[in-house]
Structure formats: structure tokens, C-alpha cells
Protein backbone atom coordinates (compact mmCIF):
# COMPACT_ATOMS: atom_id res chain seq x y z
CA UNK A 1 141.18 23.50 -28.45
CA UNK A 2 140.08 22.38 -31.85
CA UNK A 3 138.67 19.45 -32.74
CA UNK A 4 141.53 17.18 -33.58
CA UNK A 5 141.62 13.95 -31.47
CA UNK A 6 144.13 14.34 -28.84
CA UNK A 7 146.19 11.37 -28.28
CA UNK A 8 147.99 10.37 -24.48
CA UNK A 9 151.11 11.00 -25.99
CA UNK A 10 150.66 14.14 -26.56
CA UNK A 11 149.49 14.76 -23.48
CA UNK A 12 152.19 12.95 -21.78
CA UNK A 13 154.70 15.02 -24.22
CA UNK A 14 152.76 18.34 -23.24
CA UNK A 15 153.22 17.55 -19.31
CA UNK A 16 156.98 15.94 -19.70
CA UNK A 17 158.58 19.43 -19.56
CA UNK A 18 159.12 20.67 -16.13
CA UNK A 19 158.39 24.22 -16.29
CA UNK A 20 155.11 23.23 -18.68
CA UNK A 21 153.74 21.06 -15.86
CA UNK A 22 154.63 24.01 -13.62
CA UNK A 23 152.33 26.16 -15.30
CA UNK A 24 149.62 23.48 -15.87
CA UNK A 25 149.65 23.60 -11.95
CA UNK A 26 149.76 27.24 -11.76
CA UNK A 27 147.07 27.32 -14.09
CA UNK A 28 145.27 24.39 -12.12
CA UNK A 29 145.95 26.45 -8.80
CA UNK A 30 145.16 30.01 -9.40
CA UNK A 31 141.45 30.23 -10.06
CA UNK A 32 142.50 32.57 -12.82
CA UNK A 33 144.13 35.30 -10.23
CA UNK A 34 147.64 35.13 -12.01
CA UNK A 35 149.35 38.60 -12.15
CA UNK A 36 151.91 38.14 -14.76
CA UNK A 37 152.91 34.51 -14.62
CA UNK A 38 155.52 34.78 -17.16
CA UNK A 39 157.26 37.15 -14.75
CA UNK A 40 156.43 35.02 -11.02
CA UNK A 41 157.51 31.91 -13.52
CA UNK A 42 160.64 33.40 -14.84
CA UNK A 43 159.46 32.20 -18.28
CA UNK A 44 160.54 34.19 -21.57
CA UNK A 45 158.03 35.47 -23.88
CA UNK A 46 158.59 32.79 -26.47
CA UNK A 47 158.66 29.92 -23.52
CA UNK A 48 155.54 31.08 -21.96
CA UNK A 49 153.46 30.91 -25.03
CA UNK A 50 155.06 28.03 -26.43
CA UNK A 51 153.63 26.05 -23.59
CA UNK A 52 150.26 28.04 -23.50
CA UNK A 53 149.84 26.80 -26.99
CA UNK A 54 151.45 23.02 -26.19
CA UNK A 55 148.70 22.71 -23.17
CA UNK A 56 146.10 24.13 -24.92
CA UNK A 57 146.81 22.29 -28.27
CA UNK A 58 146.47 18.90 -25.89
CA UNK A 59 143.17 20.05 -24.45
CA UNK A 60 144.63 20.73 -21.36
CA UNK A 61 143.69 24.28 -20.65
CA UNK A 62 141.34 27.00 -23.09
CA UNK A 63 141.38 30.72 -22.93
CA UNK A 64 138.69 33.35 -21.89
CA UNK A 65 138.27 36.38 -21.19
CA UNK A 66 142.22 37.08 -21.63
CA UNK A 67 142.43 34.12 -19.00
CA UNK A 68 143.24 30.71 -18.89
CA UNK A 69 141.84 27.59 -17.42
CA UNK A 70 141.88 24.16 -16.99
CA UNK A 71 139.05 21.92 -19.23
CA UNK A 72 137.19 20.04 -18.12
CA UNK A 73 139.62 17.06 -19.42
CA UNK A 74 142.40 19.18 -17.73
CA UNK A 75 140.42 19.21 -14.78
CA UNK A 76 140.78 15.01 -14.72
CA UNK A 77 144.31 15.30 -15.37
CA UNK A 78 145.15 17.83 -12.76
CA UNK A 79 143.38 15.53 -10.10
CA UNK A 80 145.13 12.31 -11.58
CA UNK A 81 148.59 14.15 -11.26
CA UNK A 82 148.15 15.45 -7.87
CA UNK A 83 147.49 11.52 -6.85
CA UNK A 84 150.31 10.89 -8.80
CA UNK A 85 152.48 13.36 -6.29
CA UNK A 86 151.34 11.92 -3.48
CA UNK A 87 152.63 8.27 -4.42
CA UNK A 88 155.72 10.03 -4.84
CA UNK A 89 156.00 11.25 -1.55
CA UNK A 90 155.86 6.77 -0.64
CA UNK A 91 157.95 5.73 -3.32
CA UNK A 92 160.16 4.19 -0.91
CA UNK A 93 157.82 2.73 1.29
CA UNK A 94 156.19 1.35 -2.00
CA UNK A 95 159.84 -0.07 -3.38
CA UNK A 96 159.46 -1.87 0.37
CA UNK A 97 156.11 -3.17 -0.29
CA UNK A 98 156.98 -4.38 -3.76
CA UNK A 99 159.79 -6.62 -2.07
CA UNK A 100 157.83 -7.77 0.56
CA UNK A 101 155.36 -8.95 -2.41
CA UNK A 102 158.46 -10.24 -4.44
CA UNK A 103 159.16 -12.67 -1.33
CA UNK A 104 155.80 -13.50 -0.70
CA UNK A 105 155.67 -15.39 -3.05
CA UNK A 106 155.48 -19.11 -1.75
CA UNK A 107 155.64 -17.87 1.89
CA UNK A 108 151.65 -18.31 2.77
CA UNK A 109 152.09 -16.43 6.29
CA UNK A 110 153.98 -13.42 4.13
CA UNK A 111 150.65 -13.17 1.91
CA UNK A 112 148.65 -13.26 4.95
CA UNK A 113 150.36 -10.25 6.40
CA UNK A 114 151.08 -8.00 3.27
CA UNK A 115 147.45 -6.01 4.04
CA UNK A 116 148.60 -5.23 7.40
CA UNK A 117 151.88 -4.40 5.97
CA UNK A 118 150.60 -1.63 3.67
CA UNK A 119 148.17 -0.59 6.15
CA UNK A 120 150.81 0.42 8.37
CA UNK A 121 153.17 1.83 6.12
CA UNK A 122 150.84 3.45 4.20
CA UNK A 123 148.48 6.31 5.54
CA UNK A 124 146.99 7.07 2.40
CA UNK A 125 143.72 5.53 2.21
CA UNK A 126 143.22 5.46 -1.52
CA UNK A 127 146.21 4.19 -2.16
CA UNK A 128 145.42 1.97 0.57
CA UNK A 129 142.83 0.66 -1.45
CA UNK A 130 145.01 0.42 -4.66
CA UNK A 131 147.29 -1.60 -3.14
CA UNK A 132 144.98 -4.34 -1.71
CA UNK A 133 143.05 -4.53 -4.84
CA UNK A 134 145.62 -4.97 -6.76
CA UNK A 135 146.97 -7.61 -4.22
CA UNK A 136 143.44 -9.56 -3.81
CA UNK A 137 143.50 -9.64 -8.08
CA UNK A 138 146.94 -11.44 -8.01
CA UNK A 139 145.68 -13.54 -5.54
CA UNK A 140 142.17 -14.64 -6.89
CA UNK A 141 143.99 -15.32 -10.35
CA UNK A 142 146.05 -17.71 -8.83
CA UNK A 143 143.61 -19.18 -6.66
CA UNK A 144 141.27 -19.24 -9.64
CA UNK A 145 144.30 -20.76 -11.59
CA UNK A 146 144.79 -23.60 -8.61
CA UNK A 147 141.16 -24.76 -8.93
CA UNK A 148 141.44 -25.14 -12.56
CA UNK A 149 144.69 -27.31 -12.08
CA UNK A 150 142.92 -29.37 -9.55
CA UNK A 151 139.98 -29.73 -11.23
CA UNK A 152 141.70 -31.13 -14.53
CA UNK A 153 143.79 -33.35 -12.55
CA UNK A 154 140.71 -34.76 -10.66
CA UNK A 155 138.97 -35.71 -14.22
């Protein structure tokens, strides 16, 4: 990696390609055992190190020893990503949820029952957590944004 700054778009542009982001995982996943991953990867030559050099230009991965591995930064990403995935594996259950919230939105008894809503559909606890945080924030705004109301109309 040199020194350049590395901007999100380039790491976004690095990770867009699917067979990139399917070495960045083999990479991520292999503790550096890989026995010819252009070969297990079905990559050409010229596509391999193409996206050797696109990870590694984004500060994704380094070299050493004739190996490759994920830096530290690629570390972050890697664990970011694999959260990512396991959204993924809810999207519909978080398309139901975002609904539900759509509704909700004058319907006080609907607001009270959204946490035991994702709670039940959702198993994850961190995203779980996401989810009501995210929730209590849109709530406390407009709470916070109610009391301001009232209190200019009681002056």
C-alpha cells in the first residue's frame, strides 16, 4: 500500500466486482493457506493480479512473504461486510419492518409494538440493537420536536 489517501470510493469500486470481493473473502478466510487461488478461483492470470493490485492499491490487503493478507483496515472492512451478509439474509423481514414503521406513523399502539415486532422477527441481536436505536432516535426527535411546539405555543 503506499501512502496515497485512499478514498471510500475506491474502496467501494475495489469490492463492487464480484469475483474481487470473492477473493477479498478468500483472502479474509484462508489465514494465508491458499494453494493456487487463481486455479480454486478459476481466475486468469491477468484477472487475478488485476484484483491483487485493485485490493491492495485500496489498502485492503498487503503482501509478505509471497503471501497475502488482509490490513489491518481490511481487517475492519471484512468484519463490516460479513454484518453486511447477514442483513442480507433478513432483507425481507427488514422490507416488513420498514412498512410496519411506514404505517406507524400516527398509529400510537403501532409505535408501541414495533420493538416487539423486530424482536420477534429478528434473531440477530446486533441488528436487534440497530433497529431500536435507530427507532428510539426517530422517536426522541419528534418528541423533542413536540415539546418545542408546545412550548412556543404556551409563550
Amino acid at each position: 500500500m503506499s501512502d496515497k489517501l485512499v478514498s471510500i470510493d475506491d474502496v467501494f469500486k475495489s469490492l463492487s466486482d464480484h469475483k474481487t470481493l470473492v477473493l477479498f473473502d478468500t483472502i479474509a478466510h484462508s489465514n494465508s493457506n491458499m494453494d493456487s487461488p487463481i486455479g480454486k478461483l478459476e481466475f486468469t492470470k491477468k484477472q487475478y493480479y488485476s484484483r491483487i493490485h485493485s485490493l491492495t492499491n485500496s489498502g485492503l490487503i498487503t503482501r509478505q512473504n509471497g503471501k497475502y493478507y488482509l490490513t489491518s483496515f481490511g481487517r475492519i472492512v471484512s468484519f463490516y461486510q460479513s454484518r453486511i451478509a447477514r442483513a442480507l439474509d433478513k432483507f425481507w423481514k427488514l422490507g416488513a419492518l420498514d412498512s410496519i414503521a411506514k404505517e406507524s406513523g400516527n398509529d400510537l399502539r403501532l409505535k408501541e409494538l414495533y420493538p416487539n415486532l423486530v424482536r420477534s422477527l429478528i434473531e440477530d441481536v446486533e441488528i436487534v440493537e440497530i433497529l431500536l436505536n435507530i427507532h428510539n432516535s426517530a422517536l426522541s426527535v419528534k418528541s423533542h420536536s413536540l415539546r418545542q411546539a408546545a412550548t412556543q405555543t404556551n409563550r
